[in-house]
C-alpha atoms as a PDB file:
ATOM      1  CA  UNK A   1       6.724  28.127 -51.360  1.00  0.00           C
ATOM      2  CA  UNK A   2       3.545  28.524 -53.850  1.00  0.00           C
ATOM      3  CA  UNK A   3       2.971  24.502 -53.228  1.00  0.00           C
ATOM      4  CA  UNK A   4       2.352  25.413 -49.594  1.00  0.00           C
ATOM      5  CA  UNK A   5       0.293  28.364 -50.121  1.00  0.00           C
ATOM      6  CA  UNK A   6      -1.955  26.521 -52.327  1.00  0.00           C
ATOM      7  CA  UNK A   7      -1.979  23.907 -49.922  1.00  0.00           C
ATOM      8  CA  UNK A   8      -3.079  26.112 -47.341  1.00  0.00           C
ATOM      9  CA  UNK A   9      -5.602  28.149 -49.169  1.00  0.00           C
ATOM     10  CA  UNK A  10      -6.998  24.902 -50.492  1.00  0.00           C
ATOM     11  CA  UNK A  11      -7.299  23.343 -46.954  1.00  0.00           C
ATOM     12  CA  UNK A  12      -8.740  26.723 -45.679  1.00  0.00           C
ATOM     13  CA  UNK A  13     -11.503  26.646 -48.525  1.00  0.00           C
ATOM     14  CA  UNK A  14     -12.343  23.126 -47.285  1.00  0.00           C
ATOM     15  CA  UNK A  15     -12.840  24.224 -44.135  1.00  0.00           C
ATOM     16  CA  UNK A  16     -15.095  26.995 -44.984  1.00  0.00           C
ATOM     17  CA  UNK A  17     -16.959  24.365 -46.876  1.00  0.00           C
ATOM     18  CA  UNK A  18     -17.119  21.960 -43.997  1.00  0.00           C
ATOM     19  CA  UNK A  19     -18.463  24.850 -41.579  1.00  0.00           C
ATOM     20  CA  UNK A  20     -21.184  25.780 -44.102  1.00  0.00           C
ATOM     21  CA  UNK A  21     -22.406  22.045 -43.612  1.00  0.00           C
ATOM     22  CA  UNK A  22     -21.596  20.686 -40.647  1.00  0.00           C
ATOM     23  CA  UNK A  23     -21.780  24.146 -38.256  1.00  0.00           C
ATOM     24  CA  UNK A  24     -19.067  26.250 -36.947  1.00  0.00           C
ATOM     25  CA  UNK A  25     -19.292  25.084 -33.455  1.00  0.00           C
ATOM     26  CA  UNK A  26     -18.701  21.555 -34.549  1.00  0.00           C
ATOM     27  CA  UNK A  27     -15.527  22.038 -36.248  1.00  0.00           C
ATOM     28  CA  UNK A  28     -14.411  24.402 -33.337  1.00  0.00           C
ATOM     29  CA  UNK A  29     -13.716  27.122 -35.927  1.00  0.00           C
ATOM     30  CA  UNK A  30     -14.700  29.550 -33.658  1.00  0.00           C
ATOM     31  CA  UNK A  31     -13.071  30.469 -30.399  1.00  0.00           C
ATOM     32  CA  UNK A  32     -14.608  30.903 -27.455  1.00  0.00           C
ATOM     33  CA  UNK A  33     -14.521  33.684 -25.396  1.00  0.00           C
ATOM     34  CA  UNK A  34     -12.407  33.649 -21.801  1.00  0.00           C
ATOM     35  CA  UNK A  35     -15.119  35.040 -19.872  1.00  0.00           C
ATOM     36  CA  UNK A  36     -17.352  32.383 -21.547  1.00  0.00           C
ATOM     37  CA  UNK A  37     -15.283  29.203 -20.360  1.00  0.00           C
ATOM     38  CA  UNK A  38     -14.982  31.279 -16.687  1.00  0.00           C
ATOM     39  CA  UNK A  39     -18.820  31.038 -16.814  1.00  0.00           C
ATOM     40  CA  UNK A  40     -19.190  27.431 -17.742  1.00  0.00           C
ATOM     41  CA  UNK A  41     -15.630  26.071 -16.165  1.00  0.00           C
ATOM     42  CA  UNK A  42     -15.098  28.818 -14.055  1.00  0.00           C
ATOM     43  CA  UNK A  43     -17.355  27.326 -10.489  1.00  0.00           C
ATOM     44  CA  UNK A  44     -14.450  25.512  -7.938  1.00  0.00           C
ATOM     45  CA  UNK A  45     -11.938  28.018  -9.202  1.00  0.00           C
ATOM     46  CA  UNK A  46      -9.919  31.108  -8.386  1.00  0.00           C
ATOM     47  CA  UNK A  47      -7.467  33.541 -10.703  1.00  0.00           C
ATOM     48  CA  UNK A  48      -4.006  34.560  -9.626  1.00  0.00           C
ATOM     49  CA  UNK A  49      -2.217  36.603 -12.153  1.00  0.00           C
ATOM     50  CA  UNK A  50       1.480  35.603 -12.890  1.00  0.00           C
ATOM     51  CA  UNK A  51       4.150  36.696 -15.660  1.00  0.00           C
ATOM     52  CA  UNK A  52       0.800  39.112 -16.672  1.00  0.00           C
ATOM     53  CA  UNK A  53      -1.407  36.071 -17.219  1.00  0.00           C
ATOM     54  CA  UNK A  54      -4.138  35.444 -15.186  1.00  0.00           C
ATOM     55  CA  UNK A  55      -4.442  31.557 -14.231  1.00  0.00           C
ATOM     56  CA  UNK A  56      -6.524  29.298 -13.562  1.00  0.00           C
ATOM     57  CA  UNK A  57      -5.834  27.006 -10.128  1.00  0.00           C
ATOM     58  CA  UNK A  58      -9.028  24.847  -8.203  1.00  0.00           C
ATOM     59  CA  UNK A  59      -7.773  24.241  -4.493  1.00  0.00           C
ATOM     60  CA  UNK A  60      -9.054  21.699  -2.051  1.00  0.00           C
ATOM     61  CA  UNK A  61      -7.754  21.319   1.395  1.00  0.00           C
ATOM     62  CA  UNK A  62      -5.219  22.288   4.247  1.00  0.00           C
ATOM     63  CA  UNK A  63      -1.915  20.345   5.221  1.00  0.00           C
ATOM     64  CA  UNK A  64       1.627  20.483   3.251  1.00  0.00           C
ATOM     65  CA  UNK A  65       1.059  21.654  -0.862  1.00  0.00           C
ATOM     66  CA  UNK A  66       0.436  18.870  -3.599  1.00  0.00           C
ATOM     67  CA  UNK A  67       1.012  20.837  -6.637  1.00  0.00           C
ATOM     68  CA  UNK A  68      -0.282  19.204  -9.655  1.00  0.00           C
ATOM     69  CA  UNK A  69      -0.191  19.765 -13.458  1.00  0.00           C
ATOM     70  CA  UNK A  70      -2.176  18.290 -16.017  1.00  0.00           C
ATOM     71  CA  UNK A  71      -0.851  17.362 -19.792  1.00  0.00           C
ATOM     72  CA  UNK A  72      -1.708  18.586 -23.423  1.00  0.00           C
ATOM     73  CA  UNK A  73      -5.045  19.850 -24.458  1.00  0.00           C
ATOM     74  CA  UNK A  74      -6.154  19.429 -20.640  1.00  0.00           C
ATOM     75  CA  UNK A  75      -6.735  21.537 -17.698  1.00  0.00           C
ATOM     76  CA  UNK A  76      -6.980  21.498 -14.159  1.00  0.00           C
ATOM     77  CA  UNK A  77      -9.847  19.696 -13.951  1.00  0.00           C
ATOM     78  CA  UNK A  78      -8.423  16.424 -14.787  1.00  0.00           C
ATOM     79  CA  UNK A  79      -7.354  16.018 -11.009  1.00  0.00           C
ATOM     80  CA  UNK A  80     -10.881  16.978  -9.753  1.00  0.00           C
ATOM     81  CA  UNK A  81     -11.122  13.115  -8.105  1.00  0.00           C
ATOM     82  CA  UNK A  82      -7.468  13.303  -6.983  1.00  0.00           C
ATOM     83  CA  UNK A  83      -8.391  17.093  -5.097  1.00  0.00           C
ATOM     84  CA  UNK A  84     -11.752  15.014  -3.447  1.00  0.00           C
ATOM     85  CA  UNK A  85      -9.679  12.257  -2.442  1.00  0.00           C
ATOM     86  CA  UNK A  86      -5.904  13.968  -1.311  1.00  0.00           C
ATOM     87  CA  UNK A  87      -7.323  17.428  -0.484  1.00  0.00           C
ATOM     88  CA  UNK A  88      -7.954  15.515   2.668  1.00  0.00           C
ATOM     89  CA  UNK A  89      -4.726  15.342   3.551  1.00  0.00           C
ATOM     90  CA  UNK A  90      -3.082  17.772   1.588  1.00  0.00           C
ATOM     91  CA  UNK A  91      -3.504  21.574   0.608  1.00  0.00           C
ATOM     92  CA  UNK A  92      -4.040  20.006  -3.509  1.00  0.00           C
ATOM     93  CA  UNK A  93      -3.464  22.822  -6.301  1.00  0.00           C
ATOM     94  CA  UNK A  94      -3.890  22.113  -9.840  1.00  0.00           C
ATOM     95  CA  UNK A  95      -3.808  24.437 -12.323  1.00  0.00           C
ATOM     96  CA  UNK A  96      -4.573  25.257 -15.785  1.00  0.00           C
ATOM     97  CA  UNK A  97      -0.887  25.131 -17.467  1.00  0.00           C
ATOM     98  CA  UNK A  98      -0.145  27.889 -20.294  1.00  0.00           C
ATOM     99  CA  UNK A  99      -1.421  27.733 -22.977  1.00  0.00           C
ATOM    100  CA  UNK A 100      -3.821  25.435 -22.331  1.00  0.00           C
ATOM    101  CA  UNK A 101      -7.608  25.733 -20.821  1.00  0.00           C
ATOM    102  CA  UNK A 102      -8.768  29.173 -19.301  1.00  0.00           C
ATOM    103  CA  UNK A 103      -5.332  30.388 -18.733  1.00  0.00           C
ATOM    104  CA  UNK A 104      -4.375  30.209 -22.199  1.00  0.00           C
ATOM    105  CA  UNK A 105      -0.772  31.906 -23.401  1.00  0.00           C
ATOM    106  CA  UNK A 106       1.188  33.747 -21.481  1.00  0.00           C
ATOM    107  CA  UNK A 107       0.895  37.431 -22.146  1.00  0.00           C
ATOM    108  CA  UNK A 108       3.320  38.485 -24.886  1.00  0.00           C
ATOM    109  CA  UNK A 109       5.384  35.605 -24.712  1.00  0.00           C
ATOM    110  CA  UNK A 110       6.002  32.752 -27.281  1.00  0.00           C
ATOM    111  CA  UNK A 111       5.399  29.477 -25.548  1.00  0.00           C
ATOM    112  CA  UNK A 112       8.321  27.017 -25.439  1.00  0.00           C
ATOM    113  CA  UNK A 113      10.185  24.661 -22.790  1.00  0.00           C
ATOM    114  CA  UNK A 114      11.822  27.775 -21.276  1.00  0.00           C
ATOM    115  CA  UNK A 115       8.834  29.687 -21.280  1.00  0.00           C
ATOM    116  CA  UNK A 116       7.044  26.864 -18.995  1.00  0.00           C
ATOM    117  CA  UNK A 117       9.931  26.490 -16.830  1.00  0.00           C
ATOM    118  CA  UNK A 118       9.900  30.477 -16.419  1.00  0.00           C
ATOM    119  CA  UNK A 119       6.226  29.937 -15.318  1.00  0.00           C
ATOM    120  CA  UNK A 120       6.838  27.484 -12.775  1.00  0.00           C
ATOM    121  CA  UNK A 121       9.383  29.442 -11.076  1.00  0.00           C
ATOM    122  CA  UNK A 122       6.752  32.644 -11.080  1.00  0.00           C
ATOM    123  CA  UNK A 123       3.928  30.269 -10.291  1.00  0.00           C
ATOM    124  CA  UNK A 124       5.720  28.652  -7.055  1.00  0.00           C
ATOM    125  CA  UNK A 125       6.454  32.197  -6.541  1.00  0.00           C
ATOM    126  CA  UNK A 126       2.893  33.279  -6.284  1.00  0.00           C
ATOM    127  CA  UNK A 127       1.652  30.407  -4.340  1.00  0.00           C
ATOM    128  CA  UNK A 128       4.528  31.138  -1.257  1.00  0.00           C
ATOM    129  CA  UNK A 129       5.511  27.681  -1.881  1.00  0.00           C
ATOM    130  CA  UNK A 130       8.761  26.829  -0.586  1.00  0.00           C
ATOM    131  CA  UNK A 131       8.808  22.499  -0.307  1.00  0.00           C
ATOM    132  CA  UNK A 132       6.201  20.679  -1.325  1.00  0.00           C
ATOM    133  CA  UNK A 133       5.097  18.114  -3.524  1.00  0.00           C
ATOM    134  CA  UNK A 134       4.944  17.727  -7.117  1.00  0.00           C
ATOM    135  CA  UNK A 135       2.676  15.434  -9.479  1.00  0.00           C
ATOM    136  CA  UNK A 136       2.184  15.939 -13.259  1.00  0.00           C
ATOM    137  CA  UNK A 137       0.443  13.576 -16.390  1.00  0.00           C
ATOM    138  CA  UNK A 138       1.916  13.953 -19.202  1.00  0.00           C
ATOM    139  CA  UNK A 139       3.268  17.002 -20.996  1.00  0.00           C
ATOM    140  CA  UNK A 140       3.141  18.445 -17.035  1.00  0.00           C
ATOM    141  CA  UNK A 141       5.105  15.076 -16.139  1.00  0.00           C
ATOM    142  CA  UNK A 142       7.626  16.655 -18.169  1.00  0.00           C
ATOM    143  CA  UNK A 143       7.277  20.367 -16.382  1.00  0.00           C
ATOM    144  CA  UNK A 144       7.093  18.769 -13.010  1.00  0.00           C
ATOM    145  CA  UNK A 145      10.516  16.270 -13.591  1.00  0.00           C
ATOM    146  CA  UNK A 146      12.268  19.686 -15.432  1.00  0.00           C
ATOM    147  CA  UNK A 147      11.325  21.493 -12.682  1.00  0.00           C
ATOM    148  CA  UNK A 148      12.537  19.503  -9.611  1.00  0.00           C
ATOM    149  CA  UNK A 149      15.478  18.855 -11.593  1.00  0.00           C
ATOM    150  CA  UNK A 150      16.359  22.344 -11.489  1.00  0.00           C
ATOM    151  CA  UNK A 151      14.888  22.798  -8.069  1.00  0.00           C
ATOM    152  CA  UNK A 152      15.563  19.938  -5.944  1.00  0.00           C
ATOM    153  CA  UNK A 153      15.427  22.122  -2.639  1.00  0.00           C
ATOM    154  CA  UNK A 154      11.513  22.624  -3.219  1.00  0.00           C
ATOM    155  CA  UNK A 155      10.307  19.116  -4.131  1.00  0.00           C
ATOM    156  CA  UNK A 156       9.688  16.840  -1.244  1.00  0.00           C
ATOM    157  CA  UNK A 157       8.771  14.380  -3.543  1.00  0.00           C
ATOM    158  CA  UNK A 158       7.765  13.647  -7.287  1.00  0.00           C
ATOM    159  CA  UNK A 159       4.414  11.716  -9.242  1.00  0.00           C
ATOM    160  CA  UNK A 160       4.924  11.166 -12.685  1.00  0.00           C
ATOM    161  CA  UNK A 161       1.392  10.055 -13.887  1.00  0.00           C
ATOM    162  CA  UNK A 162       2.436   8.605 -17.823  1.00  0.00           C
ATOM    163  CA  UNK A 163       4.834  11.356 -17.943  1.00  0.00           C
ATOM    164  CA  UNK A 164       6.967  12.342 -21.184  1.00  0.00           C
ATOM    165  CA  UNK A 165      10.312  12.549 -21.021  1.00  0.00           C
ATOM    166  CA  UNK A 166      11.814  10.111 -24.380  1.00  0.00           C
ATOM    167  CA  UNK A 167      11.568   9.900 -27.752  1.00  0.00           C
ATOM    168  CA  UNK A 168       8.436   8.335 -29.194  1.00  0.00           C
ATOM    169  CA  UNK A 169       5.886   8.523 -32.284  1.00  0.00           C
ATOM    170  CA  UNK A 170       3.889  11.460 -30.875  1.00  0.00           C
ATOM    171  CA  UNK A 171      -0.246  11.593 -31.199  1.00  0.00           C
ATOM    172  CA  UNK A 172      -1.859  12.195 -34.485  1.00  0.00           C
ATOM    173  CA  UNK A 173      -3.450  15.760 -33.036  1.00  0.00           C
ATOM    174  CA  UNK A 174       0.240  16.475 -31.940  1.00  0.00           C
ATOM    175  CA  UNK A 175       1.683  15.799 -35.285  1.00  0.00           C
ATOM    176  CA  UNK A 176      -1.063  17.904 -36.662  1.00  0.00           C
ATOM    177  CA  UNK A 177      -0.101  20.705 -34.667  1.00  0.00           C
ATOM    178  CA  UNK A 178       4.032  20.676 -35.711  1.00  0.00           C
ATOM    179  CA  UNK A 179       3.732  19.998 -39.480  1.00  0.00           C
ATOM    180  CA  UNK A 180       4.246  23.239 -41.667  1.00  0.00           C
ATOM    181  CA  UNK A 181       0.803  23.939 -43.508  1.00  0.00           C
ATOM    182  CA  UNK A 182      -1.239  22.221 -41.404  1.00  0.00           C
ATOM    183  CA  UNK A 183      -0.555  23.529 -37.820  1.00  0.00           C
ATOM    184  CA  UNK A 184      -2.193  27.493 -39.500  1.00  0.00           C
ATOM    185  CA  UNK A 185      -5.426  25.417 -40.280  1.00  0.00           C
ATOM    186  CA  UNK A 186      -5.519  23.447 -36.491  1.00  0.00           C
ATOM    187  CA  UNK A 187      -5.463  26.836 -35.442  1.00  0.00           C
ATOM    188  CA  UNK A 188      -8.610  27.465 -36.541  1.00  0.00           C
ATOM    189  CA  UNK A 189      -9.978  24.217 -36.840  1.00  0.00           C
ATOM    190  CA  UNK A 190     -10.363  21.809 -33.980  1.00  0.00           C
ATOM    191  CA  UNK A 191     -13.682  19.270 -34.944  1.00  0.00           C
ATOM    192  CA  UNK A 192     -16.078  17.977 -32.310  1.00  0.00           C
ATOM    193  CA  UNK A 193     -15.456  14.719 -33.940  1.00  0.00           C
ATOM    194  CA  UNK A 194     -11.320  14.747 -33.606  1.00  0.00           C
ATOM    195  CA  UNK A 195     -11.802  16.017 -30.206  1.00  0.00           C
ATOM    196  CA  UNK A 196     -14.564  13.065 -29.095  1.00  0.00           C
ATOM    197  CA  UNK A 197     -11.502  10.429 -30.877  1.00  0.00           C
ATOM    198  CA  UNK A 198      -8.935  11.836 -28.964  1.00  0.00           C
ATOM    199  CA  UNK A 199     -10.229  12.037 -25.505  1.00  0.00           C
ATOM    200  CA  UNK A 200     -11.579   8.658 -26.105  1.00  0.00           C
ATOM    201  CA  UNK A 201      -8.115   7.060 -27.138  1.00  0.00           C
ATOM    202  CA  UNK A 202      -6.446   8.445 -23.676  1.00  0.00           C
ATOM    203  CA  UNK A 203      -9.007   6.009 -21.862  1.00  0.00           C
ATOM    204  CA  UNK A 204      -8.019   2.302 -21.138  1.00  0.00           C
ATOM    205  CA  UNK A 205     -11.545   1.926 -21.869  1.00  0.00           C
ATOM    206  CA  UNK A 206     -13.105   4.159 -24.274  1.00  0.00           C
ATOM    207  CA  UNK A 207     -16.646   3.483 -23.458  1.00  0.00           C
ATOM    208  CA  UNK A 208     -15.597   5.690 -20.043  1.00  0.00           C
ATOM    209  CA  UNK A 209     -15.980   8.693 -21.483  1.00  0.00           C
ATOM    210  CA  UNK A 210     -18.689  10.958 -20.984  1.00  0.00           C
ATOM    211  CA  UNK A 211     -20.404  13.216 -23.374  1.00  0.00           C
ATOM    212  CA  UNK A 212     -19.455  16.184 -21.173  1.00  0.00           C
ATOM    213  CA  UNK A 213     -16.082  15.485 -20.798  1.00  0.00           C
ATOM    214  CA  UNK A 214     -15.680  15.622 -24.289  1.00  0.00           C
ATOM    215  CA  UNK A 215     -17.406  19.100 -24.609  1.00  0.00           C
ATOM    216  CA  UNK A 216     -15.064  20.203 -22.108  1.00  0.00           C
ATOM    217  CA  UNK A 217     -12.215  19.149 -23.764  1.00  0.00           C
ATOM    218  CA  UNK A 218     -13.406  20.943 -27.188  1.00  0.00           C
ATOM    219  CA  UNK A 219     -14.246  24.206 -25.507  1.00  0.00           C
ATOM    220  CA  UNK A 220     -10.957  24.678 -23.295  1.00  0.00           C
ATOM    221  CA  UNK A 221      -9.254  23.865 -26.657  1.00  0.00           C
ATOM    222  CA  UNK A 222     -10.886  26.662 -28.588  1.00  0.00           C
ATOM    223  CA  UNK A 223     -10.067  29.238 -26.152  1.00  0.00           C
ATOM    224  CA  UNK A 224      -9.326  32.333 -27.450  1.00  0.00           C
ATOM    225  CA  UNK A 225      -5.599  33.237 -28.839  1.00  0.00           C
ATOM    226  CA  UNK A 226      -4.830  29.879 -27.800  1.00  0.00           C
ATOM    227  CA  UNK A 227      -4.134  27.084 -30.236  1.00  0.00           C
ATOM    228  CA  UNK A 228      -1.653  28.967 -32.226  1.00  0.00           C
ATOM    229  CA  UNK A 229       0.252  29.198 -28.963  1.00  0.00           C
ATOM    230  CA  UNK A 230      -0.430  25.602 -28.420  1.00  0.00           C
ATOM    231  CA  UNK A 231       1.263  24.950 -31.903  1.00  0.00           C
ATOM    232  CA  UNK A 232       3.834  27.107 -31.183  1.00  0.00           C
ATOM    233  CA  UNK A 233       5.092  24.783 -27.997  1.00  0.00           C
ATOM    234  CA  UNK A 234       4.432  21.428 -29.833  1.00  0.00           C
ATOM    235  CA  UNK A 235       6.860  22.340 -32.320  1.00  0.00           C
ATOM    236  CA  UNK A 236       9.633  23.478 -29.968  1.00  0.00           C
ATOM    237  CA  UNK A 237       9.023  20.866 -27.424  1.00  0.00           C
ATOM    238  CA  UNK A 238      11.285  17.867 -28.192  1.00  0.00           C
ATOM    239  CA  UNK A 239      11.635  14.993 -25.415  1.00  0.00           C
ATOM    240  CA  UNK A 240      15.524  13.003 -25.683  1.00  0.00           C
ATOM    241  CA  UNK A 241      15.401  12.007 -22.325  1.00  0.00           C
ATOM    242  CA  UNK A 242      18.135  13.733 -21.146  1.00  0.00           C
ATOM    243  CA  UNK A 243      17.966  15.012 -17.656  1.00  0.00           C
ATOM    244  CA  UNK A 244      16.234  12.468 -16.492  1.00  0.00           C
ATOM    245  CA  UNK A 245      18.895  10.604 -14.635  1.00  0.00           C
ATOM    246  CA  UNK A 246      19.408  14.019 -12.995  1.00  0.00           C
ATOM    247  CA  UNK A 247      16.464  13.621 -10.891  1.00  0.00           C
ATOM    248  CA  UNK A 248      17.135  13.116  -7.478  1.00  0.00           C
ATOM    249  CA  UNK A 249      13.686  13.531  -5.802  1.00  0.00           C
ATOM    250  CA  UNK A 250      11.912  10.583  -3.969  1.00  0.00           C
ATOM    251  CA  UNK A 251       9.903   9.918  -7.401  1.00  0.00           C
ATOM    252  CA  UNK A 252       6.518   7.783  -7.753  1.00  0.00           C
ATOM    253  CA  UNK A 253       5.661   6.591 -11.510  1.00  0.00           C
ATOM    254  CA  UNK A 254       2.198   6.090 -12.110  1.00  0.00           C
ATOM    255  CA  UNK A 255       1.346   4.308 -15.526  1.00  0.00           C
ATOM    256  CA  UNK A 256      -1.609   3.011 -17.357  1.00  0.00           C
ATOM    257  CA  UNK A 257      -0.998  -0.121 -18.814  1.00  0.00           C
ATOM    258  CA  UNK A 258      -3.466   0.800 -21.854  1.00  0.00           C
ATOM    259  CA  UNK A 259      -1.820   4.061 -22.571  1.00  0.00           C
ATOM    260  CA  UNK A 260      -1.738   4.371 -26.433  1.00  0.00           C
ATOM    261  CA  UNK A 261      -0.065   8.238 -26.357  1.00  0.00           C
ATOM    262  CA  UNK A 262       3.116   7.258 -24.434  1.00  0.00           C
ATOM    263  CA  UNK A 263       4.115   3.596 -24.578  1.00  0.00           C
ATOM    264  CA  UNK A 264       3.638   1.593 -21.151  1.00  0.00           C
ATOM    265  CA  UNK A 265       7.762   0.720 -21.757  1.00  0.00           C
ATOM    266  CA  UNK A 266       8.287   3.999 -20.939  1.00  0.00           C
ATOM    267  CA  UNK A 267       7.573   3.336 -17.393  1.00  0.00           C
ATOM    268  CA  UNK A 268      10.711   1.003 -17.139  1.00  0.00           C
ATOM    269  CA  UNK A 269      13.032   3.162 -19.026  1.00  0.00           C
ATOM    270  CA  UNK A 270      11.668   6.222 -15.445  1.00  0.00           C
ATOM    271  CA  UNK A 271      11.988   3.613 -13.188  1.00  0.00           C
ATOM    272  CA  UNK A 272      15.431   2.457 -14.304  1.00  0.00           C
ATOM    273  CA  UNK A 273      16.610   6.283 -14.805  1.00  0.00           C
ATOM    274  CA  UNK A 274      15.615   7.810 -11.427  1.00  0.00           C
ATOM    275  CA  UNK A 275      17.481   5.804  -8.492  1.00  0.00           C
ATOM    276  CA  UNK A 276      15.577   4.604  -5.839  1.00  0.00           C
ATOM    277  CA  UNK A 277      12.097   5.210  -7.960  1.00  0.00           C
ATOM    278  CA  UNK A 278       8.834   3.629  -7.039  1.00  0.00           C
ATOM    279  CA  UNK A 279       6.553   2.162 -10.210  1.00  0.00           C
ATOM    280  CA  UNK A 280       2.730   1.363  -9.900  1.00  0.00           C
ATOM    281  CA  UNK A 281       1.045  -0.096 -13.342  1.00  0.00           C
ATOM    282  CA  UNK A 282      -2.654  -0.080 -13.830  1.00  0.00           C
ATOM    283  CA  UNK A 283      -3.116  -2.671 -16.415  1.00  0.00           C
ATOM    284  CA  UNK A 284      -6.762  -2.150 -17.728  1.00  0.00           C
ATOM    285  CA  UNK A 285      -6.263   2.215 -17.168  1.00  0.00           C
ATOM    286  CA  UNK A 286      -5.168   4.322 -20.372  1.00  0.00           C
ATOM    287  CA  UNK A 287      -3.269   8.050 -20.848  1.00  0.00           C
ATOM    288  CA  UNK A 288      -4.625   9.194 -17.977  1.00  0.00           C
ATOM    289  CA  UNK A 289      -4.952   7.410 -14.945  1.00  0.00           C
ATOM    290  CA  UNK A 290      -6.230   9.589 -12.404  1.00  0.00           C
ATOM    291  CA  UNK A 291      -9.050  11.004 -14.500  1.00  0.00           C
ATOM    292  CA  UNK A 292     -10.288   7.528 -15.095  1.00  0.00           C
ATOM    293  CA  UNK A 293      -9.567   5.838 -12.236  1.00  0.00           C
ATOM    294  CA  UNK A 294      -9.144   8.492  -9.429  1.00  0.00           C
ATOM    295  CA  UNK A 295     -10.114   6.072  -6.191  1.00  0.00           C
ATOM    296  CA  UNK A 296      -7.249   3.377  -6.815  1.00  0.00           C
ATOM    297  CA  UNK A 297      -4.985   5.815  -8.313  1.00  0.00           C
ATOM    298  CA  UNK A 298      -5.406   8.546  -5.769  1.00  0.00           C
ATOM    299  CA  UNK A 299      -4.488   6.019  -3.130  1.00  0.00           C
ATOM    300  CA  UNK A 300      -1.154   4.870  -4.679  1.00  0.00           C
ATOM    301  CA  UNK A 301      -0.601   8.081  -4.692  1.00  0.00           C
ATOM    302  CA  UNK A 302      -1.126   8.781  -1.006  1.00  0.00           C
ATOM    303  CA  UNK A 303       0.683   5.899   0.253  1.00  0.00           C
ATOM    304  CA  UNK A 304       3.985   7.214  -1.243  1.00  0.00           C
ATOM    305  CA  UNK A 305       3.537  10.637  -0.257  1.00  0.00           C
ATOM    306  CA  UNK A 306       2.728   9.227   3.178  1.00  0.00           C
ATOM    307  CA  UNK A 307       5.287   6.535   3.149  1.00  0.00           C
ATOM    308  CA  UNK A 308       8.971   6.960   5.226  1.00  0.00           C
ATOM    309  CA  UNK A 309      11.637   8.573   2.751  1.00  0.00           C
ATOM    310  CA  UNK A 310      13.676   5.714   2.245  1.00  0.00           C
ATOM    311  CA  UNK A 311      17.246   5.750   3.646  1.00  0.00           C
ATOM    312  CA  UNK A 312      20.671   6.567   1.492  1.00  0.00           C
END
């Protein structure tokens, strides 16, 4: 027990240090205000309040509901070319997940699996959705699948965009965030330069990226009261793949053939697992496909959501 104090008073002191040097911004020491990220995030947007949270959600278009949830450290604005492209056929919703982006945690609750799933249900709720389509990257791969598991009366049909679902060596800022000692100090330390690494390894190419995509990134992540939540559902969330076979939704895997978070296998091991499953690989595309590519990938996308439910 006094090892990991003195561990974490030492690795506090050296971030002090670091902040006297490098700047407090930098190292994302400080958080940023809501209000703050609502003025420089906020345009495209509107607020709905659910389980006492108010979230985040940018809309485009009319026609039958695309729902669509982005993955960790992300927000809704990851779909922004999939909303230009679909939200002309569809009414597209993304939304900032909790507790990520300008939603952050949900009020008074501890973030978890359960705690997501609980949000979805209020969320769909909210919206007056009653069937519509689902598509999720990532971490909201895993909330979208979960969900249509449990809900296969409201899901028309599924997009996993590199979705997680099975075992595999998570991301260094991922481990950061689950091992004891550590995870206090990423909550109150998330550097420009970690940030700018990470956003640049979910790119096939990394050259891609854009300055202001990476300060995006690094403010949603610092705001307020969130990355201790954050920390707190990395550490309960734990992917086995079960439940997987138990989807029975028309389901559409989108993968990125250079994705270096979640190994390109596992786009097999979804297309083996849900029957009757659809798989599209972009070789030369990384982590996340739709915010790098959104053209080619949006219109994969529409041609199974417009495509003839194929017969039993």
């Amino acid at each position: 027990m006094k090892v990991k104090k003195s561990a974490w008073v030492g690795g506090f002191v050296v971030v002090i240090l670091l902040g006297l040097f490098l700047g407090r911004n930098y190292l994302g020491i400080t958080d940023i205000p809501v209000a703050e990220l609502k003025a420089r995030y906020g345009q495209d947007s509107r607020y709905i309040e659910v389980l006492g949270t108010e979230v985040r959600i940018k809309e485009s278009g009319q026609g039958e509901p695309l729902l669509l949830l982005h993955g960790f450290a992300a927000s809704a604005d990851t779909w922004d070319g999939w909303r230009g492209y679909l939200g002309k056929h569809y009414r597209v919703i993304a939304v900032d997940i909790p507790p990520f982006a300008i939603t952050g945690p949900l009020a008074g609750r501890r973030m978890s699996p359960v705690e997501l799933q609980n949000f979805m249900d209020a969320l769909v709720t909210k919206l007056g959705l009653t069937r519509f389509y689902l598509g999720g990257n990532s971490l909201g791969g895993y909330i979208a699948w979960s969900y249509a598991v449990r809900h296969p009366e409201n899901v028309k049909k599924l997009v996993l965009v590199d979705s997680a679902g099975y075992p595999h060596d998570k991301p260094f800022p991922v481990k950061m965030m689950e091992t004891p000692v550590v995870r206090n100090i990423t909550a109150h330390f998330s550097p420009y330069f970690l940030v700018a690494s990470s956003v640049r390894d979910v790119y096939g190419s990394k050259e891609n990226v854009t300055d202001a995509q990476i300060q995006r990134y690094h403010d949603m992540m610092r705001r307020d009261h969130s990355r201790a939540a954050v920390a707190d559902l990395m550490s309960a969330l734990h992917f086995d793949g079960q439940g997987i076979k138990d989807v029975k939704t028309p389901t559409l895997i989108i993968w990125g053939g250079r994705d270096r978070w979640i190994p390109p296998s596992h786009a097999e091991l979804f297309h083996h697992d849900i029957r009757g499953s659809q798989l599209v690989m972009f070789d030369e595309l990384g982590h996340i496909p739709m915010e790098e590519d959104p053209a080619r990938t949006a219109l994969a996308a529409l041609r199974f959501l417009q495509s003839a439910p194929l017969s039993k």
